[in-house]
Structure formats: structure tokens, C-alpha cells
Protein backbone atom coordinates (compact mmCIF):
# COMPACT_ATOMS: atom_id res chain seq x y z
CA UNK A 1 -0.06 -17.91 6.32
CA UNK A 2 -0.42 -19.72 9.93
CA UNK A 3 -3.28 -18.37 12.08
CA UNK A 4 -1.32 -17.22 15.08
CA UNK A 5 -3.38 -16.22 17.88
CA UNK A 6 -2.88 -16.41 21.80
CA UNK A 7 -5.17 -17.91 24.09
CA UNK A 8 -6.00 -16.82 27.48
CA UNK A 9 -8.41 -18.01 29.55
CA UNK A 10 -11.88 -17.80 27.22
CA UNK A 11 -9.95 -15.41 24.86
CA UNK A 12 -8.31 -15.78 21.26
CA UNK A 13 -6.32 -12.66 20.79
CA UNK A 14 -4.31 -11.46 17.62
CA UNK A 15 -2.41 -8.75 19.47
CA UNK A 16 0.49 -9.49 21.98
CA UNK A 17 0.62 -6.45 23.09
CA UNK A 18 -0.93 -5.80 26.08
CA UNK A 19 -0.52 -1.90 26.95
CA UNK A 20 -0.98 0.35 30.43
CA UNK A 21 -2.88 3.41 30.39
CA UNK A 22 -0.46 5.45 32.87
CA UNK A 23 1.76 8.33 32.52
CA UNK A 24 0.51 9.56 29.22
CA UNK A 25 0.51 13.20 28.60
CA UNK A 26 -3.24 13.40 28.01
CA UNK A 27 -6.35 11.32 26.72
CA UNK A 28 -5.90 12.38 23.38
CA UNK A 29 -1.89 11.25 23.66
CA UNK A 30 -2.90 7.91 25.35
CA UNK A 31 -5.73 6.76 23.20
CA UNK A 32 -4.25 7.66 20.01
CA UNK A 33 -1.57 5.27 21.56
CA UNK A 34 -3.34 2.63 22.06
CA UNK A 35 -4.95 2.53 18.58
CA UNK A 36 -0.95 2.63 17.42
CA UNK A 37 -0.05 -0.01 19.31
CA UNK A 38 -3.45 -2.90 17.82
CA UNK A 39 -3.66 -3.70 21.69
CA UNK A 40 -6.64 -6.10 22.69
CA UNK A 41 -5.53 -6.05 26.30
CA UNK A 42 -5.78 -2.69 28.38
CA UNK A 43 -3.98 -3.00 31.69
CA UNK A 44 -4.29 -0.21 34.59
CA UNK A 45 -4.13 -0.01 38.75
CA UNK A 46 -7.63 -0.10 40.57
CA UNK A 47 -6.27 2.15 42.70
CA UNK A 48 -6.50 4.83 39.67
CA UNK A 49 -10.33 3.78 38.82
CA UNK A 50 -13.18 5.15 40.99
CA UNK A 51 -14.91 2.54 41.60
CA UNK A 52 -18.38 3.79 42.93
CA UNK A 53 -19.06 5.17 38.91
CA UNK A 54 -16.61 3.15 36.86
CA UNK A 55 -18.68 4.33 33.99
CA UNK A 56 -17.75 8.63 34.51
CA UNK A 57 -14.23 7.61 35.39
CA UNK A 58 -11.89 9.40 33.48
CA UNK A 59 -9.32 7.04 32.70
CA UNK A 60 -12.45 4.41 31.26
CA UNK A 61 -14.57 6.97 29.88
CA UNK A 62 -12.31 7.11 26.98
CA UNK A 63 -12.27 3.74 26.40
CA UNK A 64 -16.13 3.39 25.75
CA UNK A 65 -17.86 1.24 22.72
CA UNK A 66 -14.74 -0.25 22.26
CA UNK A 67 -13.85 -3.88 22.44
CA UNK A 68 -11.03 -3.80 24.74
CA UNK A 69 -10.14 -6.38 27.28
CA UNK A 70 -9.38 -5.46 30.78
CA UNK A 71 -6.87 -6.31 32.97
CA UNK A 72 -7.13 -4.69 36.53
CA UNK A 73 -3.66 -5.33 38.60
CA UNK A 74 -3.42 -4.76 42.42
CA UNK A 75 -0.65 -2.35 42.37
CA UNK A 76 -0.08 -1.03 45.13
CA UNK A 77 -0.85 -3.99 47.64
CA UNK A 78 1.93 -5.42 49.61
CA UNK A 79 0.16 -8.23 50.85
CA UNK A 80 -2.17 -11.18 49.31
CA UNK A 81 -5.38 -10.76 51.48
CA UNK A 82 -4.91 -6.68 50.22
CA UNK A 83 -4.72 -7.52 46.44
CA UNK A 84 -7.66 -10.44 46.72
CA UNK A 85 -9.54 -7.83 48.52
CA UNK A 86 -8.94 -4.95 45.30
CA UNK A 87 -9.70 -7.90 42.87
CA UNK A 88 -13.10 -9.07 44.30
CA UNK A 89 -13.89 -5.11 44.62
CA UNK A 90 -12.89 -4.72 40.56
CA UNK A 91 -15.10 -7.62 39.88
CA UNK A 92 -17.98 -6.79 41.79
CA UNK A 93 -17.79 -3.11 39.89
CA UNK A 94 -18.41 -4.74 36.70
CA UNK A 95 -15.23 -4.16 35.38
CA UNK A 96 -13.75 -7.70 34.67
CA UNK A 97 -13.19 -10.91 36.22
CA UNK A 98 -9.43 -10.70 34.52
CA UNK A 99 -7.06 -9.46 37.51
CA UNK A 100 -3.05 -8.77 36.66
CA UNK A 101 -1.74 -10.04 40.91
CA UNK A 102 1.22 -7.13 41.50
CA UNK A 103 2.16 -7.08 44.90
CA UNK A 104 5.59 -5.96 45.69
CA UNK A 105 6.94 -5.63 49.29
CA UNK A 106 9.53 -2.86 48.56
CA UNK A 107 9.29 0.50 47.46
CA UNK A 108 12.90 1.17 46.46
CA UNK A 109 12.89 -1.76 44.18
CA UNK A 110 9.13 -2.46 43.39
CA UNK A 111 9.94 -6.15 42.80
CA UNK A 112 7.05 -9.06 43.22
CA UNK A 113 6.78 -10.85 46.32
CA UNK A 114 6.94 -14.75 45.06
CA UNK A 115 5.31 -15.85 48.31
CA UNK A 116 1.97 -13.33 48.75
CA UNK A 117 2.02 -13.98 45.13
CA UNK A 118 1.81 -17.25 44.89
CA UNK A 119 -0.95 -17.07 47.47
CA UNK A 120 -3.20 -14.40 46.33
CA UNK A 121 -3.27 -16.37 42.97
CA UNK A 122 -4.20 -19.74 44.79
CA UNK A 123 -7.20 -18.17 46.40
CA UNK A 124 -8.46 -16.11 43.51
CA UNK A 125 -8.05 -18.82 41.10
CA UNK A 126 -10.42 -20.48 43.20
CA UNK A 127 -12.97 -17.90 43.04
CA UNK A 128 -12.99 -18.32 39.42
CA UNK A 129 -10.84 -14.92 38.10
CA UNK A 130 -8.50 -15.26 35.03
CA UNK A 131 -5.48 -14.49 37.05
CA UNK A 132 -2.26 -12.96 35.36
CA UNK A 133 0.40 -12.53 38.50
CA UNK A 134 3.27 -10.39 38.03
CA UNK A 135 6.52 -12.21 38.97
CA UNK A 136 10.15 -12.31 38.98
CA UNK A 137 12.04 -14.24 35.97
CA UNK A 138 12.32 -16.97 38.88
CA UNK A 139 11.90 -20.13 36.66
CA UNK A 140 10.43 -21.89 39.93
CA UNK A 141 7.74 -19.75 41.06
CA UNK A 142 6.79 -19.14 37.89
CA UNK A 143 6.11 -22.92 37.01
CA UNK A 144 4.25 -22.89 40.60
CA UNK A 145 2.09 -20.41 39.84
CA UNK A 146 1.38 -22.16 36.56
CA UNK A 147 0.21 -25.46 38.67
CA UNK A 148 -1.61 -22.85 41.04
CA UNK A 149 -3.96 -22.82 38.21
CA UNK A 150 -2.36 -18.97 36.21
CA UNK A 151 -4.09 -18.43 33.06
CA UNK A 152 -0.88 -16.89 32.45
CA UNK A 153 2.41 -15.71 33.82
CA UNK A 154 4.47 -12.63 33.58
CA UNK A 155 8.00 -12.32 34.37
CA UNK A 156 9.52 -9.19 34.76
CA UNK A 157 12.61 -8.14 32.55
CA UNK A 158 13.73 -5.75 34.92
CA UNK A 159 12.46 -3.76 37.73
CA UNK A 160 9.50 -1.71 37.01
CA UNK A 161 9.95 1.24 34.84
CA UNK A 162 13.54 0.85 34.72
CA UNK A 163 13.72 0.35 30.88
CA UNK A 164 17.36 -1.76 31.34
CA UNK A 165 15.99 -4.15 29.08
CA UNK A 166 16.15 -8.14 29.84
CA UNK A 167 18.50 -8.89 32.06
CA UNK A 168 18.33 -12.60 32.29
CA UNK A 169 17.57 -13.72 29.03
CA UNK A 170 18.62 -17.55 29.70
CA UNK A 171 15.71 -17.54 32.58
CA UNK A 172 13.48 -15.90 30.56
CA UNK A 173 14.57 -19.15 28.04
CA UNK A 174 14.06 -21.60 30.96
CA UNK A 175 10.30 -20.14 31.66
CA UNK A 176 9.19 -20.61 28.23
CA UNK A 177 10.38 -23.84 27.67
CA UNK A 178 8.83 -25.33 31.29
CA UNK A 179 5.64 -23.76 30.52
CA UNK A 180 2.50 -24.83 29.18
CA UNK A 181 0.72 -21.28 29.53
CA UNK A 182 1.36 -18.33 27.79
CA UNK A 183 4.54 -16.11 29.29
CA UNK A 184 4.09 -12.12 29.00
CA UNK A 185 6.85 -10.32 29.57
CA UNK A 186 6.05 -7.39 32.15
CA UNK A 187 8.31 -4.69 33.09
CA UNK A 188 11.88 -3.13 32.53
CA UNK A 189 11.59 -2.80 28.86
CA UNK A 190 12.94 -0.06 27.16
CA UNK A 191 13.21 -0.42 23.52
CA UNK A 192 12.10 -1.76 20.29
CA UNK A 193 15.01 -4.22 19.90
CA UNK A 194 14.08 -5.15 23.27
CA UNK A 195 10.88 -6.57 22.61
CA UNK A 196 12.00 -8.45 19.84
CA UNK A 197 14.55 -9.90 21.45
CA UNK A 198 11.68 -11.29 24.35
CA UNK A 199 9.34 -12.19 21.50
CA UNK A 200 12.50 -14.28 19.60
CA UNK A 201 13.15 -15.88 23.35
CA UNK A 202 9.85 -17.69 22.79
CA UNK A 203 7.60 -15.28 25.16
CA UNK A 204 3.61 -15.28 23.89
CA UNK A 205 3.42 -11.57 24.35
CA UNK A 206 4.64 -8.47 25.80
CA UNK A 207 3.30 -5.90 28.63
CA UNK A 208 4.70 -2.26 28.85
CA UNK A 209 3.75 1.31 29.74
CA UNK A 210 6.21 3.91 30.47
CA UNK A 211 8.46 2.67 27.54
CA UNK A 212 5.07 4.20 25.28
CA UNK A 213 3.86 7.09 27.57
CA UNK A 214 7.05 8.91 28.52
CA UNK A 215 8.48 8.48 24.89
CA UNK A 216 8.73 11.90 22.90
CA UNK A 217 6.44 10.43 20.75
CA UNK A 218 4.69 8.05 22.27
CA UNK A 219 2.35 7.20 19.22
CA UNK A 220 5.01 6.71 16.92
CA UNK A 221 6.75 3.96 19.97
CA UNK A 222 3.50 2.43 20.32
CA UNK A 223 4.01 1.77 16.87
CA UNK A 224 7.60 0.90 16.26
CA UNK A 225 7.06 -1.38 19.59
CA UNK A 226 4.22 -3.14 18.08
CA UNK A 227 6.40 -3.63 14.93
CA UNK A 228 8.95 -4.80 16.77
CA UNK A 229 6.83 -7.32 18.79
CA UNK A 230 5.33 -9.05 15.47
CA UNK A 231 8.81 -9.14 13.86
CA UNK A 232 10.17 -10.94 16.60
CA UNK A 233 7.18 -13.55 16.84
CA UNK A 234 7.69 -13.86 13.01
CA UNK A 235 11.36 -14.52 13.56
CA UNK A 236 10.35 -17.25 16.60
CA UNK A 237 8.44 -19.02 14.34
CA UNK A 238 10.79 -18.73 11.46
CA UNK A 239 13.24 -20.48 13.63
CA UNK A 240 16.62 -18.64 13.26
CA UNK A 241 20.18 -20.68 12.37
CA UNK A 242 22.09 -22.20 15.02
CA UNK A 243 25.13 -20.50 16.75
CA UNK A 244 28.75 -21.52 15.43
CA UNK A 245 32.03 -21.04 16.76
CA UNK A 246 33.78 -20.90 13.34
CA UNK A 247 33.07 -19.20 10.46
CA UNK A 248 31.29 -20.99 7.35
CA UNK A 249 30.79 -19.20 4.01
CA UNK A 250 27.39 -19.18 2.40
CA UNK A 251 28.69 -20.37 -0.94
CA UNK A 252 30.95 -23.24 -1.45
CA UNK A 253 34.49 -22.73 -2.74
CA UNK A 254 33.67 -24.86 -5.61
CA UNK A 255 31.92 -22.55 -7.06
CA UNK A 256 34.41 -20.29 -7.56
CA UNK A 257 36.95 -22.75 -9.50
CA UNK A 258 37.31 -21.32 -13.80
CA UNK A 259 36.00 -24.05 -15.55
């Protein structure tokens, strides 16, 4: 067995699934969710945490003594100078120098804007965050933000919370083959044969929420999602057959002659 792990920034990690904490029923619900799901990476909005006693918030209080990773995002901000400001305030409350860049212009739509994007990652890449920016599956500004120094980059599927599923898998292709950082998928994900379809594209992990929260069960989908995600990386690396336009049988014709 290969040792398959995913690196980003000073971090080997065995999961790729990298889960939000919204929209679950209840703390009981959402952490028994998490545990379902063998998520490293924990991924909410700052706007959510209070920030003045990160420690008695509730959202983090449940998460205490365990070895979780953080990823802040700047939802919310519609501008880079307002989501550099939310990640130097996440940073200075202890809670980690990781910060998920999510700035999106319009509220009908929620997409990324590729230009304050681009930006705020520039200038907090500089001030030495691990900076995971939230983009569209633009193969472009996703290989810019890559040279902007991204510790890795996360093309949306689909619009947030849509759950339509991947709706340009051959850009989704493109990304991962231009890159040389890891690719997490992030947003407009709806099922488990949607993840492993992103995971069989080549993509180092996957980020969802509502798929998990607002399922009837969302401890059995964490599951079945995180299934889904490591049979799809299996498949990846398994390398499936190529695609043929005519039909070819599995067992020659010879052997079917009477001897």
C-alpha cells in the first residue's frame, strides 16, 4: 500500500475532506458529523466566531482537545482590503494563520470575485498566512493565484450551496493538470457520486457543508461522502481504461472455437 497523504503548507494530511461547521441541526448533529466524515480540516466564517473569547465560543467550544486544523474564510467580504482585514483579526485571535480568501461581489449568485481575489491573496501571502482562496473553475486565475504564492486552490463546482454537482468537469481537468499545488474542490456539490467523480478528475481533496448538514441524516452523508471521496482517489490512482468508440470484448473469440 502507497502512503498517500496531501501536503499543505507545513501539513501532511490523510483526510481530503475538509468539512464546514454550518447549518447543522445542533452540536451533537454536527460533531458527530465530523467524526463520520475523518476530517483533519475544519472550515467556518469569522463572521460566526466571537472573536473577543474564541475560547467560550460556541461553535469552537465543541471542538476542544481535539487535533483539528482550522481554516477561517472571509465570507462575507466583498472586497480584498475587507477579507485581509478579517484574516489578520482571525490570526491575531489565536485561531490560525490558515485563512480560506471568499469574497464574492454578488448576492444572488455568491460567485468569487477573480480580481479582489487575486489581490487579497497577494498581500496576505506576503504576511506569511497559508492562504486557500475560493475561486471560480477559471483555469487562468486559478494558475495566477498559484504563482501569487496559494498554498492551495479551490475551484468551485457550482455556485455555493447549489448542490448541481460539477458543471465543468473538462476545466476542472485543465486546473489539475496546470497545477503544481493541491486543487480542493469547494462548493456546488451535492452527492456522493459527485465527489467521486471530482476526486477521479485528479482534484487533491474536497470541501463541502450543506451537502452534510441539511442531509436527513447528515452523519450517515458525512460518511457515505467520505467513502465516496477515498474511492474516487483510489480509482485516480488506479488509473481507469481509456475511452473507445467501438465495442471490444473482454475475451477473445478464439477462445470460444471446440477444439
Amino acid at each position: 500500500m502507497r502512503r498517500d497523504v496531501l501536503r499543505i503548507g507545513n501539513y501532511e494530511l490523510t483526510s481530503r475532506f475538509f468539512i464546514g461547521t454550518g447549518l447543522f441541526p445542533n452540536p451533537y448533529v454536527q460533531m458527530e458529523a465530523i467524526k463520520a466524515s475523518g476530517a483533519q480540516v475544519l472550515t467556518f466564517a469569522i463572521r460566526r466566531i466571537n472573536l473577543e473569547s474564541t475560547e467560550d465560543d460556541s461553535i469552537l467550544q465543541h471542538l476542544q482537545n481535539e487535533p483539528y486544523i482550522y481554516l477561517p474564510n472571509t465570507s462575507g467580504a466583498r472586497t480584498a482590503d475587507e477579507a485581509v482585514r478579517i484574516a489578520r483579526l482571525a490570526r491575531a485571535s489565536g485561531l490560525s494563520d490558515w485563512i480560506k480568501v471568499e469574497i464574492s461581489a454578488n448576492e444572488r449568485t455568491l460567485l468569487p470575485d477573480p480580481i479582489e481575489t487575486l489581490r487579497a491573496t497577494e498581500i496576505l501571502v506576503k504576511e506569511g498566512f497559508t492562504v486557500l482562496p475560493y475561486i471560480s473553475d477559471d483555469p487562468i486565475i486559478c494558475k495566477r493565484l498559484e504563482e501569487a504564492g496559494a498554498a492551495a486552490v479551490m475551484p468551485g463546482a457550482a455556485p455555493i450551496g447549489t448542490g448541481l454537482g460539477i458543471l465543468n468537469p473538462y476545466n476542472l481537468g485543465l486546473i489539475v493538470e496546470e497545477a503544481q499545488v493541491p486543487i480542493i474542490v469547494d462548493a456546488g456539490l451535492g452527492s456522493v457520486s459527485d465527489v467521486a467523480q471530482a476526486m477521479e478528475l485528479g482534484v487533491s481533496g474536497v470541501l463541502m457543508n450543506t451537502p452534510v448538514a441539511k442531509a436527513t441524516d447528515p452523519v450517515g452523508m458525512a460518511q457515505a461522502m467520505r467513502m465516496g471521496i477515498e474511492a474516487g482517489r483510489l480509482a485516480y490512482l488506479s488509473g481507469r481504461i481509456d475511452k473507445k468508440r467501438y465495442a471490444s470484448a473482454s475475451s477473445g473469440f478464439d477462445e470460444y472455437k471446440l477444439k
